[in-house]
C-alpha atoms as a PDB file:
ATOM      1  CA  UNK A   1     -82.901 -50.591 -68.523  1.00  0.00           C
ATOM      2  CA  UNK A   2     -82.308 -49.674 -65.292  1.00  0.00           C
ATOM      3  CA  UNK A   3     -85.680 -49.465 -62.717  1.00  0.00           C
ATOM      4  CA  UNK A   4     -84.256 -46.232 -61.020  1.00  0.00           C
ATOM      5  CA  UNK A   5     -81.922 -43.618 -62.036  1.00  0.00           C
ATOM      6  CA  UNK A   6     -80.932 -40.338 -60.567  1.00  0.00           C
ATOM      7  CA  UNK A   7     -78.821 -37.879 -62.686  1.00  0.00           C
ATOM      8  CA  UNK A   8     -77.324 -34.567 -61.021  1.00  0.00           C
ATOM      9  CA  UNK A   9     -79.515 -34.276 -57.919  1.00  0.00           C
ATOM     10  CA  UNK A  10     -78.948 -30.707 -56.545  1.00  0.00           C
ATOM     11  CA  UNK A  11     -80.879 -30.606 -52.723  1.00  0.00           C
ATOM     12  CA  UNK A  12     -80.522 -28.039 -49.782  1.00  0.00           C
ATOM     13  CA  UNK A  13     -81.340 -27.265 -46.128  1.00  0.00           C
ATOM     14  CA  UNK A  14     -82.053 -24.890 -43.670  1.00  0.00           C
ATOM     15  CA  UNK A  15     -80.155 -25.288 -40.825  1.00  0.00           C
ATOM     16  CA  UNK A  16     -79.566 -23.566 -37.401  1.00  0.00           C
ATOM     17  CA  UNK A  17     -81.686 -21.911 -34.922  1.00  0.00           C
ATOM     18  CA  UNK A  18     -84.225 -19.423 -35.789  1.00  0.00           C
ATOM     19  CA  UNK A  19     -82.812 -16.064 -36.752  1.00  0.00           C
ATOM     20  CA  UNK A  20     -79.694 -17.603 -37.520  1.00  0.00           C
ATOM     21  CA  UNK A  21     -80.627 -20.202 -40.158  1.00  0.00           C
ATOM     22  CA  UNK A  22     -78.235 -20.784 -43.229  1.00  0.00           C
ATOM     23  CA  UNK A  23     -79.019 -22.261 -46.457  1.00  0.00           C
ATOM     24  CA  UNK A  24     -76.978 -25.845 -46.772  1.00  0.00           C
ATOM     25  CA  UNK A  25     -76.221 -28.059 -50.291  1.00  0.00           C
ATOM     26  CA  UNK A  26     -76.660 -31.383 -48.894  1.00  0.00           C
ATOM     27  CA  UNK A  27     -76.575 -32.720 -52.434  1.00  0.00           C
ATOM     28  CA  UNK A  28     -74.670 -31.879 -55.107  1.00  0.00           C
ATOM     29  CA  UNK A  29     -75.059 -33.629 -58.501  1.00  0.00           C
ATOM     30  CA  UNK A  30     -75.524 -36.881 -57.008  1.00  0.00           C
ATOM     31  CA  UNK A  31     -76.217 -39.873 -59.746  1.00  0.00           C
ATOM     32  CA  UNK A  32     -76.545 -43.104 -59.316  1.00  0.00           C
ATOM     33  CA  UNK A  33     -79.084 -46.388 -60.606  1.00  0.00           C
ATOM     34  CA  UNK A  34     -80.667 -49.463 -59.557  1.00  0.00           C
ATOM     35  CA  UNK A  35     -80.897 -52.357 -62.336  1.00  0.00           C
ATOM     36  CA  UNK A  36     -83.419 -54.660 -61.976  1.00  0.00           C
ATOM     37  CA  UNK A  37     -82.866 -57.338 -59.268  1.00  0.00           C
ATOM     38  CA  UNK A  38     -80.173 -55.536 -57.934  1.00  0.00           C
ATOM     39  CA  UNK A  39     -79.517 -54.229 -54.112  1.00  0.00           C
ATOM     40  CA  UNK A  40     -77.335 -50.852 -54.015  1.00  0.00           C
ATOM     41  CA  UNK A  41     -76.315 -49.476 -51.041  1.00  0.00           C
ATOM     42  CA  UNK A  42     -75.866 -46.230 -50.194  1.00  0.00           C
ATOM     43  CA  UNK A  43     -73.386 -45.148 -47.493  1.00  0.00           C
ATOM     44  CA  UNK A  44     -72.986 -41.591 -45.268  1.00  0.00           C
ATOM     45  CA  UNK A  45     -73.144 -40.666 -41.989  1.00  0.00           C
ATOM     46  CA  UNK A  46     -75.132 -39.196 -40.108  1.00  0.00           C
ATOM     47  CA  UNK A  47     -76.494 -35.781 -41.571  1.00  0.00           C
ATOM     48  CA  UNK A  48     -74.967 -36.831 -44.425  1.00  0.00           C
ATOM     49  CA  UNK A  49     -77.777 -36.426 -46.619  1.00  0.00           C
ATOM     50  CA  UNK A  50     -78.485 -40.472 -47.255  1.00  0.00           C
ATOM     51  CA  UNK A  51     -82.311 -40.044 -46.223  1.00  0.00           C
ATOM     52  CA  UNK A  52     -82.907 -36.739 -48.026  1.00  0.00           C
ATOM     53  CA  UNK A  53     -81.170 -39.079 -51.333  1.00  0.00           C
ATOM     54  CA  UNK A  54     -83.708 -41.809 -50.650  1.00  0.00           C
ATOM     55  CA  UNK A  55     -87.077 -39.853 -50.071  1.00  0.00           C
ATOM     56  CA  UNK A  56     -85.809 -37.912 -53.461  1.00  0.00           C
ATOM     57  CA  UNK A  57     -85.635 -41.423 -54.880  1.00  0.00           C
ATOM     58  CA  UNK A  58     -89.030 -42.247 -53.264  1.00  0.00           C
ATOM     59  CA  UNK A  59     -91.027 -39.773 -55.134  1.00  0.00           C
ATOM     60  CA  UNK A  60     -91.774 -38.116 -51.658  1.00  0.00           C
ATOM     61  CA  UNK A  61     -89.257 -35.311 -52.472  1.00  0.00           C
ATOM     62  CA  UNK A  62     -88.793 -32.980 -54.986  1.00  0.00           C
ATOM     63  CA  UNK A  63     -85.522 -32.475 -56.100  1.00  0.00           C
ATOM     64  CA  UNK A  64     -84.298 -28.611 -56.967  1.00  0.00           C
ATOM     65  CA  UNK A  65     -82.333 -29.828 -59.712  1.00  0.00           C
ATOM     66  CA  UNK A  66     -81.858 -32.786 -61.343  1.00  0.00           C
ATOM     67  CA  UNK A  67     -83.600 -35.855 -62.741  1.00  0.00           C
ATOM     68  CA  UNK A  68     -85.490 -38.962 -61.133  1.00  0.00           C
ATOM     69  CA  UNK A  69     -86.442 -41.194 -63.442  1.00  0.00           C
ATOM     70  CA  UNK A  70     -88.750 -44.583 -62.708  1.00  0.00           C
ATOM     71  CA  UNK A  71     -88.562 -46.182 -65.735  1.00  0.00           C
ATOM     72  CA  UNK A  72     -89.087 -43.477 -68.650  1.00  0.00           C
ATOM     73  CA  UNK A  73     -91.321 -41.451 -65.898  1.00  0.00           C
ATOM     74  CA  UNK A  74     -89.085 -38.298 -64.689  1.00  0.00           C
ATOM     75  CA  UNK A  75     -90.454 -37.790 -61.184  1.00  0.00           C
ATOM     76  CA  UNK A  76     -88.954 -34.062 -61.020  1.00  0.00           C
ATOM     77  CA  UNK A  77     -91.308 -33.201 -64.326  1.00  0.00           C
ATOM     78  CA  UNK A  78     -94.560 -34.913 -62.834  1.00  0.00           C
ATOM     79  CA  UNK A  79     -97.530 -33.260 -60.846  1.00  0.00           C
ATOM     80  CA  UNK A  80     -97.586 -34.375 -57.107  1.00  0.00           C
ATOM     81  CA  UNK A  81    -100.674 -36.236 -58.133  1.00  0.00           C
ATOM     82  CA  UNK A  82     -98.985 -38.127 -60.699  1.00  0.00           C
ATOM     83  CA  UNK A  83     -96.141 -38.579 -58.383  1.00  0.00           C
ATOM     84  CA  UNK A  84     -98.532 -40.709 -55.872  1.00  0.00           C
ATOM     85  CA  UNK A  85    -100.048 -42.307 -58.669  1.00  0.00           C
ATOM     86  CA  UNK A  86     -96.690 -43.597 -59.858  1.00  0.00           C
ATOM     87  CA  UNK A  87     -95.834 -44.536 -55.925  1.00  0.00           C
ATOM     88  CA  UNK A  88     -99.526 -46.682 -55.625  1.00  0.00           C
ATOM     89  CA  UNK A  89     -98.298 -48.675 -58.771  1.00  0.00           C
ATOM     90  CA  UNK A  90     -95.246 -49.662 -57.391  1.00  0.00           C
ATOM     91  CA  UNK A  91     -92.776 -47.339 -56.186  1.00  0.00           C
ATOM     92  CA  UNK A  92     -92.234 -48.438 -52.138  1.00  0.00           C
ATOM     93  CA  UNK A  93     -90.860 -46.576 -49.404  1.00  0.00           C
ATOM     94  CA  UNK A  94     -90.137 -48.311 -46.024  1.00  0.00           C
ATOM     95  CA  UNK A  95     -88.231 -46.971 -43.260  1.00  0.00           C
ATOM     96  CA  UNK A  96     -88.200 -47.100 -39.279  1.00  0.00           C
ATOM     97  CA  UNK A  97     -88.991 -43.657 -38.914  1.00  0.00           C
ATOM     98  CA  UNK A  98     -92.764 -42.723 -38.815  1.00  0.00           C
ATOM     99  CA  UNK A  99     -94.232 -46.212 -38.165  1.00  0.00           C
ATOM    100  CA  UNK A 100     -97.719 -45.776 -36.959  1.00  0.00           C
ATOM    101  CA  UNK A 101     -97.985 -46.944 -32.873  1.00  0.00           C
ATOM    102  CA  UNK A 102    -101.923 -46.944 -33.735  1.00  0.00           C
ATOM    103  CA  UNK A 103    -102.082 -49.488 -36.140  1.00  0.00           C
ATOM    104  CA  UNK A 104    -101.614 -53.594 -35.548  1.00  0.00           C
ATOM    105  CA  UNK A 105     -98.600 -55.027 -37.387  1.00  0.00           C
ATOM    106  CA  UNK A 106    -100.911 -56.731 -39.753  1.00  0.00           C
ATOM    107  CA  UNK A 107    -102.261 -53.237 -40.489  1.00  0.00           C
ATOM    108  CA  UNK A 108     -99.450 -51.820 -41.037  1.00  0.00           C
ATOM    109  CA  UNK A 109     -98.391 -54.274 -44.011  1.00  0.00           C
ATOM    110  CA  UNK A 110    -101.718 -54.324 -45.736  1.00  0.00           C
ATOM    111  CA  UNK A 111    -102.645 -50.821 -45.061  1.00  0.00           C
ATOM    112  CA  UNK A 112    -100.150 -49.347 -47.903  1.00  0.00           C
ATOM    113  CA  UNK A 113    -102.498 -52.367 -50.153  1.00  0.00           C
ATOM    114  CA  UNK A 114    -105.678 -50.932 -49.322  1.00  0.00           C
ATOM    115  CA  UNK A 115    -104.093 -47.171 -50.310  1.00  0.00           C
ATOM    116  CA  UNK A 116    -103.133 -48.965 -53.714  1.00  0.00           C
ATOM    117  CA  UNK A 117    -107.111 -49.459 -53.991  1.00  0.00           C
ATOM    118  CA  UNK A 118    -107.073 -53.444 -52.698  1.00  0.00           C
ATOM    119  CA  UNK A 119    -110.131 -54.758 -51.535  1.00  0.00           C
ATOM    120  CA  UNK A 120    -109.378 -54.890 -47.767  1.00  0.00           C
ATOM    121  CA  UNK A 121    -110.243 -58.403 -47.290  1.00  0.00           C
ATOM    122  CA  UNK A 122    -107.413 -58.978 -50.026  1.00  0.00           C
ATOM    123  CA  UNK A 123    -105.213 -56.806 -48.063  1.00  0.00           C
ATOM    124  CA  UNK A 124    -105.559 -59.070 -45.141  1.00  0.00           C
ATOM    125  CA  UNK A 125    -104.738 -62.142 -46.468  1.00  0.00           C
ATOM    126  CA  UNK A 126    -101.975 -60.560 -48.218  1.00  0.00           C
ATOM    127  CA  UNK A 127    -100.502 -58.836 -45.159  1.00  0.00           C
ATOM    128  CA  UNK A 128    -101.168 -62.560 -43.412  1.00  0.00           C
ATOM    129  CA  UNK A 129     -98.937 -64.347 -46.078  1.00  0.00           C
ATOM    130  CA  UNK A 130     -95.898 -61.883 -45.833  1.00  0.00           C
ATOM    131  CA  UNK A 131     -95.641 -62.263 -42.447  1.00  0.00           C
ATOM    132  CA  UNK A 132     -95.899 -65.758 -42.609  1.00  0.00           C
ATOM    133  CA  UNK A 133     -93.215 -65.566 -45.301  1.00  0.00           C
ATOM    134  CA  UNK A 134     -90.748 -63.452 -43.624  1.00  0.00           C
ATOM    135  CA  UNK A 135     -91.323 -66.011 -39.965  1.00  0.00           C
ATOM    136  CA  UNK A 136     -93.140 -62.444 -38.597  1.00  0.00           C
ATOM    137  CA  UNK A 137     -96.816 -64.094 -37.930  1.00  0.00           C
ATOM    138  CA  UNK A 138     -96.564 -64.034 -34.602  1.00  0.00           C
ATOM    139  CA  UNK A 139     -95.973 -59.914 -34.781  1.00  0.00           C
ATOM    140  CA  UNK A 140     -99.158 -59.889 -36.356  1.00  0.00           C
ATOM    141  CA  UNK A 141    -101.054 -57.832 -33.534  1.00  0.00           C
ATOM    142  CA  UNK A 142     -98.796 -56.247 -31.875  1.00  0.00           C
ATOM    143  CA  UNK A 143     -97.600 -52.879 -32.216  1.00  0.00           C
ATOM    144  CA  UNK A 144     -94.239 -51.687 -33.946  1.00  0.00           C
ATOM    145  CA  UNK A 145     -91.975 -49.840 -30.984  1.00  0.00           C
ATOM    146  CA  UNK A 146     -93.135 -53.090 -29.044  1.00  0.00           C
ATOM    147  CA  UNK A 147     -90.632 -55.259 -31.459  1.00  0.00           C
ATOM    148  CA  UNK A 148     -87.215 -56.267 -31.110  1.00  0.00           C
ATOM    149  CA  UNK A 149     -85.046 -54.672 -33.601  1.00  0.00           C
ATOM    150  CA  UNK A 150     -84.665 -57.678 -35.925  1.00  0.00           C
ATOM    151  CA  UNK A 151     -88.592 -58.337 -36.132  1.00  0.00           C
ATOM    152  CA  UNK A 152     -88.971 -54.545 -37.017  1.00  0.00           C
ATOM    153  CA  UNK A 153     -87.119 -55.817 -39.946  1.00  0.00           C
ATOM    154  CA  UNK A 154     -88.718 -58.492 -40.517  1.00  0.00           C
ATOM    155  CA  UNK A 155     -92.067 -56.667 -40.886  1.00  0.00           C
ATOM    156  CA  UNK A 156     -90.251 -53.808 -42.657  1.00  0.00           C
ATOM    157  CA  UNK A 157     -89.526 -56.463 -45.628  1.00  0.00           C
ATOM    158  CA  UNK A 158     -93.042 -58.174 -45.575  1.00  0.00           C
ATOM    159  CA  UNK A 159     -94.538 -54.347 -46.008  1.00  0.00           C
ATOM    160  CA  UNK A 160     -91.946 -53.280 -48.911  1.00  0.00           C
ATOM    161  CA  UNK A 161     -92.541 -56.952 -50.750  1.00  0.00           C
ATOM    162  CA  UNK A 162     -96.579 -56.618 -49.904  1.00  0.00           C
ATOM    163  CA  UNK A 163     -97.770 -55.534 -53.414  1.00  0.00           C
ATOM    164  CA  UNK A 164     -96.409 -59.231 -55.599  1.00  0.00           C
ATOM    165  CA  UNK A 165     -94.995 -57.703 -58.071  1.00  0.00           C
ATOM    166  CA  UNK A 166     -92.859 -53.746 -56.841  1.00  0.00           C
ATOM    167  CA  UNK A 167     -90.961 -51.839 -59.415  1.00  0.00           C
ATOM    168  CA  UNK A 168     -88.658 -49.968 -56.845  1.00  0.00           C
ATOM    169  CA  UNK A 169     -88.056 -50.445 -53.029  1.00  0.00           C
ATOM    170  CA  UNK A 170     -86.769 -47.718 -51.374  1.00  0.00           C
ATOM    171  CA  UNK A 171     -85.254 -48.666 -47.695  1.00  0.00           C
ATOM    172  CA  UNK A 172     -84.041 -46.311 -45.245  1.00  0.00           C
ATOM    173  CA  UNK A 173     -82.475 -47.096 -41.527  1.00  0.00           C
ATOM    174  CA  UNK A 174     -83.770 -50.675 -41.679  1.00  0.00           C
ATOM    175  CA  UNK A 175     -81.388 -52.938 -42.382  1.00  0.00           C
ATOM    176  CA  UNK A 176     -78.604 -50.773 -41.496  1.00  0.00           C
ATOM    177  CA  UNK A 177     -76.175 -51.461 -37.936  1.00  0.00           C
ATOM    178  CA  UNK A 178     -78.272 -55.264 -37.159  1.00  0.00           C
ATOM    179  CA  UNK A 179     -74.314 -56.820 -36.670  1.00  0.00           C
ATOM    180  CA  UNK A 180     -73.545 -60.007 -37.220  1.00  0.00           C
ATOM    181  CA  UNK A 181     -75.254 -62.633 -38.042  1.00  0.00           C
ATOM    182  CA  UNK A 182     -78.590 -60.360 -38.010  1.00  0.00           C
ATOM    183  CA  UNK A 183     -77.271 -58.791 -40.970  1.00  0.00           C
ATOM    184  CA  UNK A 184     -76.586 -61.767 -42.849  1.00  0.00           C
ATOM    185  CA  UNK A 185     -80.288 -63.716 -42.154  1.00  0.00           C
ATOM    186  CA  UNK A 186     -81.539 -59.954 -43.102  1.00  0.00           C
ATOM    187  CA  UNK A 187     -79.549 -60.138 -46.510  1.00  0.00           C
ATOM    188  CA  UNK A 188     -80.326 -63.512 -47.589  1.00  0.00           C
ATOM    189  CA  UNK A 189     -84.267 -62.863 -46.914  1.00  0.00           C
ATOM    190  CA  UNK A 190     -84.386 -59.834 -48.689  1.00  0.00           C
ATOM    191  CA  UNK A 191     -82.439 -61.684 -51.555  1.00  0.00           C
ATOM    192  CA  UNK A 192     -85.570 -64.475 -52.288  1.00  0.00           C
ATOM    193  CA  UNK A 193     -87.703 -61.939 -51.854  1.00  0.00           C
ATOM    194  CA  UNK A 194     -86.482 -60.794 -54.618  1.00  0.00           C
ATOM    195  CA  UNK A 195     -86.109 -63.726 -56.304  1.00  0.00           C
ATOM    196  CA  UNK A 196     -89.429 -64.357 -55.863  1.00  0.00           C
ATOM    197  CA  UNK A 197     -90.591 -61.018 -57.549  1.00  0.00           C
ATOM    198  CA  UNK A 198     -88.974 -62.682 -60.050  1.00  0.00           C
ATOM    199  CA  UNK A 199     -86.001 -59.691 -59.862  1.00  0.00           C
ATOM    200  CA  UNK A 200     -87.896 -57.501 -61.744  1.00  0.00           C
ATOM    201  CA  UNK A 201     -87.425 -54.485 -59.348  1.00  0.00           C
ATOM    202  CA  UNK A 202     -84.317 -53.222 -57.769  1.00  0.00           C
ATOM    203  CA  UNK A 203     -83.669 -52.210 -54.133  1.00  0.00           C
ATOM    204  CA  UNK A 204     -81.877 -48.870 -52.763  1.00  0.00           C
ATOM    205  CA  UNK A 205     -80.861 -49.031 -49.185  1.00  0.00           C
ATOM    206  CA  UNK A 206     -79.040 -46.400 -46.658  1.00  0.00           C
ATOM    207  CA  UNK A 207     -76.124 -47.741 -44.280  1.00  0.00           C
ATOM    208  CA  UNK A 208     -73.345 -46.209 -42.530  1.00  0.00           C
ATOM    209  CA  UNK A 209     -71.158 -48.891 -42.467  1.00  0.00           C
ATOM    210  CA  UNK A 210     -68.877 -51.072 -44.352  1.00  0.00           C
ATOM    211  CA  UNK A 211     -70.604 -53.831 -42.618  1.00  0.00           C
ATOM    212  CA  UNK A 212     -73.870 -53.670 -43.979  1.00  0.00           C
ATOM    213  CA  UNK A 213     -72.853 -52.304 -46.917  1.00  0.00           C
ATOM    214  CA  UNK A 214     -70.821 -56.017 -47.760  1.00  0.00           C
ATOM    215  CA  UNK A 215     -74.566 -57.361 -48.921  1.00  0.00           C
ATOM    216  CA  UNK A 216     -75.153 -54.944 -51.361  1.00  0.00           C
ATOM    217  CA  UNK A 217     -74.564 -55.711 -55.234  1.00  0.00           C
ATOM    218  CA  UNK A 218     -73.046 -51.950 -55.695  1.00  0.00           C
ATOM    219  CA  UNK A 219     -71.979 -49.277 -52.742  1.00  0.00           C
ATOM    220  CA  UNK A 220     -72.012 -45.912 -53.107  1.00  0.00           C
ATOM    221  CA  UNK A 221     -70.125 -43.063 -50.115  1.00  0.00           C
ATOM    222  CA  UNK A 222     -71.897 -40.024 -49.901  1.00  0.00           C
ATOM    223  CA  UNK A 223     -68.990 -37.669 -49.269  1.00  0.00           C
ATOM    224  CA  UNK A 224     -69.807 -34.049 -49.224  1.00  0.00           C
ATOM    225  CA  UNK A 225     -73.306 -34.369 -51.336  1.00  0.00           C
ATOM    226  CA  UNK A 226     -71.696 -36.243 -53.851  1.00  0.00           C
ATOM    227  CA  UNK A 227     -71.584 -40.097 -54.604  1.00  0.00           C
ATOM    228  CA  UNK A 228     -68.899 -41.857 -54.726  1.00  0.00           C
ATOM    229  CA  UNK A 229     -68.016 -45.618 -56.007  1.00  0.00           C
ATOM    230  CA  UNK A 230     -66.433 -47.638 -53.184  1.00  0.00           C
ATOM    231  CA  UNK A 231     -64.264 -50.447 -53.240  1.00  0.00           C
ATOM    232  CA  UNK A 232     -67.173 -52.853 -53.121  1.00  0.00           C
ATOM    233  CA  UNK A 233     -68.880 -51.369 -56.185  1.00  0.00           C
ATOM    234  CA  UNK A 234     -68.788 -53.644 -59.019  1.00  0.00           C
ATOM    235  CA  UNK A 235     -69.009 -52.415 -62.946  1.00  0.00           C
ATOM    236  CA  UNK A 236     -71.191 -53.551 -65.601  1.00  0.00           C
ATOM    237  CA  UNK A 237     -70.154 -56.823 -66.824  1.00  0.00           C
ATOM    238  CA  UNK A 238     -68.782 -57.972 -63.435  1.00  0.00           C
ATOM    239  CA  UNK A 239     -69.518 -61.508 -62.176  1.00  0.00           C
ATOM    240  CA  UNK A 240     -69.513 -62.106 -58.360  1.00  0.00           C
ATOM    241  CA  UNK A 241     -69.621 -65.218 -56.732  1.00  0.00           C
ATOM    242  CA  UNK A 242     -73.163 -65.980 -55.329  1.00  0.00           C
ATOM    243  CA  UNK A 243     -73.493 -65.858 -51.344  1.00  0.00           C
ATOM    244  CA  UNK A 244     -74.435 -69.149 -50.021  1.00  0.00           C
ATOM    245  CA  UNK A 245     -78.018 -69.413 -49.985  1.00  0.00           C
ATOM    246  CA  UNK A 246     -79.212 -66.501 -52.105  1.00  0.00           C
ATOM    247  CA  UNK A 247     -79.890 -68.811 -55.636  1.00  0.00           C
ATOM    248  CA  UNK A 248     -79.062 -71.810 -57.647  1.00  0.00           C
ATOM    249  CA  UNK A 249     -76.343 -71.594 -60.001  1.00  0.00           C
ATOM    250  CA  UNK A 250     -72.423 -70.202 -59.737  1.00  0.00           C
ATOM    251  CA  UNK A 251     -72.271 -66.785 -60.482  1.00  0.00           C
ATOM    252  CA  UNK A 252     -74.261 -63.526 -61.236  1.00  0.00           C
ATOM    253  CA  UNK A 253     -74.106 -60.532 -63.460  1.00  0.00           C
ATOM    254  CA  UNK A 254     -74.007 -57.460 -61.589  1.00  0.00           C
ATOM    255  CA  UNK A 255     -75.470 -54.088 -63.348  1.00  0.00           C
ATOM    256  CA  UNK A 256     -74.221 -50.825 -64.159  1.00  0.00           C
ATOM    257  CA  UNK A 257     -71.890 -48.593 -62.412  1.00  0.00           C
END
């Protein structure tokens, strides 16, 4: 069963300066899922509508058409209330955008515990440990724009993998554009992270390139509000050769298209 899936999201904009605004489909019947364990990419450019996709995905949009669903939970059909109860048990959004410059790095990664009603001592010592985990603890106390771009990732993983056990992480602009072999260290971490949430939730990512996108278990194009499979999206039943340092074994099952 997959952990995410979208069916026939319908989303607009306004766009243009005031008096001349014009009502924009940025999305139009865009599906797509996220099986359990699994890291699916999705790839526009810019404007494209990727981050409007995501936050949809996120629970912090409303769709205007169209179904969300977190496991049987339809987020579209929910009250906003439920909606943020459903996003405290599990449902993670991290992105670059919007970091807080007034809170300490270690804030930042336990703060989203303490929301999810943590004891804030436990929050802490959990915030301590993922940055420990993700070789962030010395990023503890200082603040976010003060980071270079691959420890703003680093501390964007140990805040999405925070709460032990996440049903959905939702990623947008983090990993996306690092190069080479940024990308790579960025990919494998992300992968035992998951591994050590024993792959029980599933990861949706933006990038807008074919670069990044190579890390990703399926790859979607957003191409004029619709999704599209690309050439590195794999079908259910698929096995793919594990990268080198991910897990034990030979191969892995890939999930749905």
């Amino acid at each position: 069963m997959p952990v995410l899936e979208a069916a026939g999201v319908c989303q607009g904009r306004s766009l243009g300066k005031r008096g001349e605004r014009r009502w924009v489909q940025v999305l139009k019947d865009a599906s797509f899922d996220a099986q359990p364990g699994e890291v699916v990419a999705i790839m526009g450019s810019r404007l494209s509508g990727k981050t409007t996709l995501l936050k949809i995905a996120a629970g912090r949009t409303v769709p205007e058409a169209g179904s969300v669903l977190i496991g049987d939970v339809d987020l579209r059909a929910i009250s906003k209330r439920k909606r943020a109860k459903v996003r405290k048990e599990g449902l993670i959004w991290v992105s670059r955008v919007g970091m807080s410059q007034k809170l300490h790095v270690s804030e930042m990664v336990g703060w989203p515990l303490v929301m999810r009603h943590r004891g804030r001592r436990d929050a802490e010592r959990r915030a301590a440990e993922m940055l420990e985990r993700v070789g962030a603890a010395h990023c503890a106390k200082q603040r976010w724009d003060d980071l270079p771009r691959f420890e703003q990732v680093l501390v964007g993983l140990a805040q999405g993998f925070a709460l032990k056990h996440p049903t959905m992480i939702v990623v947008d602009d983090l990993l996306d554009a690092l190069g080479e072999p940024w990308t790579q260290q960025a990919s494998d971490l992300l992968r035992s992270l998951i591994a050590e949430a024993d792959r029980s939730c599933g990861v949706v990512m933006t990038v807008s390139d074919r670069e990044s996108s190579l890390y990703a278990d399926r790859v979607w194009a957003l191409e004029g509000g619709t999704l599209v499979p690309t050439a590195g999206h794999h079908t259910r039943g698929d096995v793919v050769p594990l990268r080198p340092g991910h897990e034990s074994g030979g191969s892995r099952r890939v999930g749905w298209s």
